[in-house]
Protein backbone atom coordinates (compact mmCIF):
# COMPACT_ATOMS: atom_id res chain seq x y z
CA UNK A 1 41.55 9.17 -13.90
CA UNK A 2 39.14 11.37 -15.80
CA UNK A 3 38.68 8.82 -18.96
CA UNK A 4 34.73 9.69 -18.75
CA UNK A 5 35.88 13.47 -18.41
CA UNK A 6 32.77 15.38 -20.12
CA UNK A 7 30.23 12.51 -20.55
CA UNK A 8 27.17 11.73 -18.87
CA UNK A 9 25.98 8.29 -18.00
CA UNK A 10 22.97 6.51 -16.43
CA UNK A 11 23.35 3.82 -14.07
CA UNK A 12 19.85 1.70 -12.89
CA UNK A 13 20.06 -0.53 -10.09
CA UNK A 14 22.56 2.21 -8.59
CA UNK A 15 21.39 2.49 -5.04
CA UNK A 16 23.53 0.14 -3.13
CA UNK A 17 26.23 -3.10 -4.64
CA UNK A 18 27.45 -3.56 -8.63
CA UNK A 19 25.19 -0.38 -9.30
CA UNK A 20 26.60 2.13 -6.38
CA UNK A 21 30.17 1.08 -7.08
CA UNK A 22 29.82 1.48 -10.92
CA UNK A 23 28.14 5.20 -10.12
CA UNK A 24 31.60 5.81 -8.03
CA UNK A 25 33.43 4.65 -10.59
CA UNK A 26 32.30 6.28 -13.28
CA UNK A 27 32.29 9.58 -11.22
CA UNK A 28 35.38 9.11 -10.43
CA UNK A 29 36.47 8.70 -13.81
CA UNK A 30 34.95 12.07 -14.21
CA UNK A 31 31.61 11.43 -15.57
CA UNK A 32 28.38 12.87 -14.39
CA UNK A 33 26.20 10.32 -13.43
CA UNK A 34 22.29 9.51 -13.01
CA UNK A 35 21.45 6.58 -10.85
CA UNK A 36 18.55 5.12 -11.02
CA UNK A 37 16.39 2.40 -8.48
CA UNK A 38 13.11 1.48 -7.28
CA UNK A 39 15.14 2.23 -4.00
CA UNK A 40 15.26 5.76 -2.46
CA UNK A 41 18.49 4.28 -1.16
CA UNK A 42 19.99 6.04 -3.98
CA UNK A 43 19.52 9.20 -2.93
CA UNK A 44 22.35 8.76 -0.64
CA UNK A 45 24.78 7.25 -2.88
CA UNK A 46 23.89 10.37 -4.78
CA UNK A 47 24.73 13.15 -2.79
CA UNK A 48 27.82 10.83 -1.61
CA UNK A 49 29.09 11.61 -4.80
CA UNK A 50 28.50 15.33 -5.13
CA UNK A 51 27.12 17.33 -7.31
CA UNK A 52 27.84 15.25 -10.76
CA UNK A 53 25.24 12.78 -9.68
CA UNK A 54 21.63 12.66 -9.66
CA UNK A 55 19.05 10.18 -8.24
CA UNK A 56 15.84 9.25 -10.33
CA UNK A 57 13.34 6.86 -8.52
CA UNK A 58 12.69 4.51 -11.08
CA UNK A 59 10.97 1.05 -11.98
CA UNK A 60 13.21 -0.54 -15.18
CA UNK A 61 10.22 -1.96 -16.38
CA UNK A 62 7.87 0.87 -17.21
CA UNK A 63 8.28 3.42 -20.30
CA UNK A 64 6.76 6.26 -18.78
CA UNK A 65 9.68 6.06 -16.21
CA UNK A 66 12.18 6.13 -18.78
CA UNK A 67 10.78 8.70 -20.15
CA UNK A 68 10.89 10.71 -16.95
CA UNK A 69 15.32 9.96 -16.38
CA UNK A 70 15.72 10.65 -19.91
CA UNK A 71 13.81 13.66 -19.97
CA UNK A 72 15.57 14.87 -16.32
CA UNK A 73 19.17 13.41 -16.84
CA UNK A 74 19.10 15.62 -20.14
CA UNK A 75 17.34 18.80 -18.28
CA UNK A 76 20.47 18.26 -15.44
CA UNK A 77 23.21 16.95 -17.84
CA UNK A 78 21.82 17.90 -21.50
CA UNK A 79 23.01 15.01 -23.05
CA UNK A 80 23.22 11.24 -23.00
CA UNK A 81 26.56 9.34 -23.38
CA UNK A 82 26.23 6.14 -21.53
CA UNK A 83 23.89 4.20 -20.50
CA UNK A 84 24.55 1.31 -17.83
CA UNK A 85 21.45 -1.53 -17.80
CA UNK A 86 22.62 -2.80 -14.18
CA UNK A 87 19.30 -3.11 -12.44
CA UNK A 88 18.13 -7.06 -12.11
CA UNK A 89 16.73 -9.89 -9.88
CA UNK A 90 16.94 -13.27 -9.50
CA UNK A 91 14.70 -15.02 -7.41
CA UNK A 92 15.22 -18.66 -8.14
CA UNK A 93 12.37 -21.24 -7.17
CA UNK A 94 11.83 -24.92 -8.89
CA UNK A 95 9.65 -24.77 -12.07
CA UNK A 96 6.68 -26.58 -9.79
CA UNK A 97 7.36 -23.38 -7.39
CA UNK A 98 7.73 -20.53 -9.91
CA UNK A 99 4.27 -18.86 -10.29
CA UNK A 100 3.00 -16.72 -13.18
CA UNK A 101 3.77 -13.14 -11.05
CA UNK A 102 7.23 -14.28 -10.69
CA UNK A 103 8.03 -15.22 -14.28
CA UNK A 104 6.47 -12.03 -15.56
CA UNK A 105 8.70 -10.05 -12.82
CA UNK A 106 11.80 -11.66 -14.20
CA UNK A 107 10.39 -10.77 -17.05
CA UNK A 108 9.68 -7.23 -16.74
CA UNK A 109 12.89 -6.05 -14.91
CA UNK A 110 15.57 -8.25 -16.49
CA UNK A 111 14.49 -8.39 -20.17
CA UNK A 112 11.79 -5.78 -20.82
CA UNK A 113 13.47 -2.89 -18.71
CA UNK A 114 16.84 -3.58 -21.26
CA UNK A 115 15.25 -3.01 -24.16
CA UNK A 116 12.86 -0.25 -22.77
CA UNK A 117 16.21 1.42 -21.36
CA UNK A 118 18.22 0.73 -25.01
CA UNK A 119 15.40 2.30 -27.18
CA UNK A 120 14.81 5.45 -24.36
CA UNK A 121 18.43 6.44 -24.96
CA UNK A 122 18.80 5.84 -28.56
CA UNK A 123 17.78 9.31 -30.01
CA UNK A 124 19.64 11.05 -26.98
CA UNK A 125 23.00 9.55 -27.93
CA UNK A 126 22.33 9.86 -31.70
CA UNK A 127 22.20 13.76 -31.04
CA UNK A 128 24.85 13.61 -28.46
CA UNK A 129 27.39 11.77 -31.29
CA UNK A 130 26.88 8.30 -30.20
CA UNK A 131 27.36 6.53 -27.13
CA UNK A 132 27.81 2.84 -25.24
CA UNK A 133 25.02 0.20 -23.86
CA UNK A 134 26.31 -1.63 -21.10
CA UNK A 135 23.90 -4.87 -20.22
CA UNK A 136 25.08 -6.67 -17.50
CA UNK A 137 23.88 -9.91 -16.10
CA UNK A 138 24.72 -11.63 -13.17
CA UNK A 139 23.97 -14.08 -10.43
């Protein structure tokens, strides 16, 4: 207990599975934590955790949104220590049954919303010391 003790991580895809129980963990481990989703489910696992957690609405795949839970996780936190890249789908259909619209949302959330999320933290840790970029992938 309390290994995070003093940093301040964001978790996307936090509103409910991998993404709620990382935000537990991490809180847990003492960290403050911003979850992120498309899903106002989030919201609950927020407040579940208490006051070290906050809930940002948020589409991976857009860099206005990142923007907005940078600029508000360091307005609640002031810093950025961790970020978690957890949010993803997989929607599997045979290449004769995948259409353009589901390529390019594959596209969007599991590639472009990793990078987006990498370079929106980058100067945040760099004044905070540094930091870790957790992509995770899954099926």
């Amino acid at each position: 207990m309390g290994r995070l003790t003093g940093k301040v991580a964001i978790i996307t895809g936090a509103a409910r599975g991998q993404g709620a129980a990382e935000a537990k963990l991490f809180a847990d481990e003492g960290a403050k934590v911003v979850l992120t989703d498309l899903s106002a489910d989030g919201e609950a696992v927020a407040k579940d955790i208490g006051p070290n957690a906050l809930f940002v609405q948020h589409d991976v795949s857009s860099k206005a949104a990142w923007d907005t839970v940078v600029a508000a996780t360091v307005a609640r936190f002031g810093r950025i220590d961790v970020l978690v890249n957890n949010a993803g789908i997989y929607r599997p259909h045979s290449l004769a049954n995948t259409d353009e619209a589901l390529f390019e949302q594959h596209y969007r959330i599991n590639q472009l919303g990793v990078f987006l999320g990498m370079q929106a933290v980058l100067e945040p840790m760099k004044k905070a010391g540094g930091g870790a970029i957790v992509n995770i992938s899954s099926t």
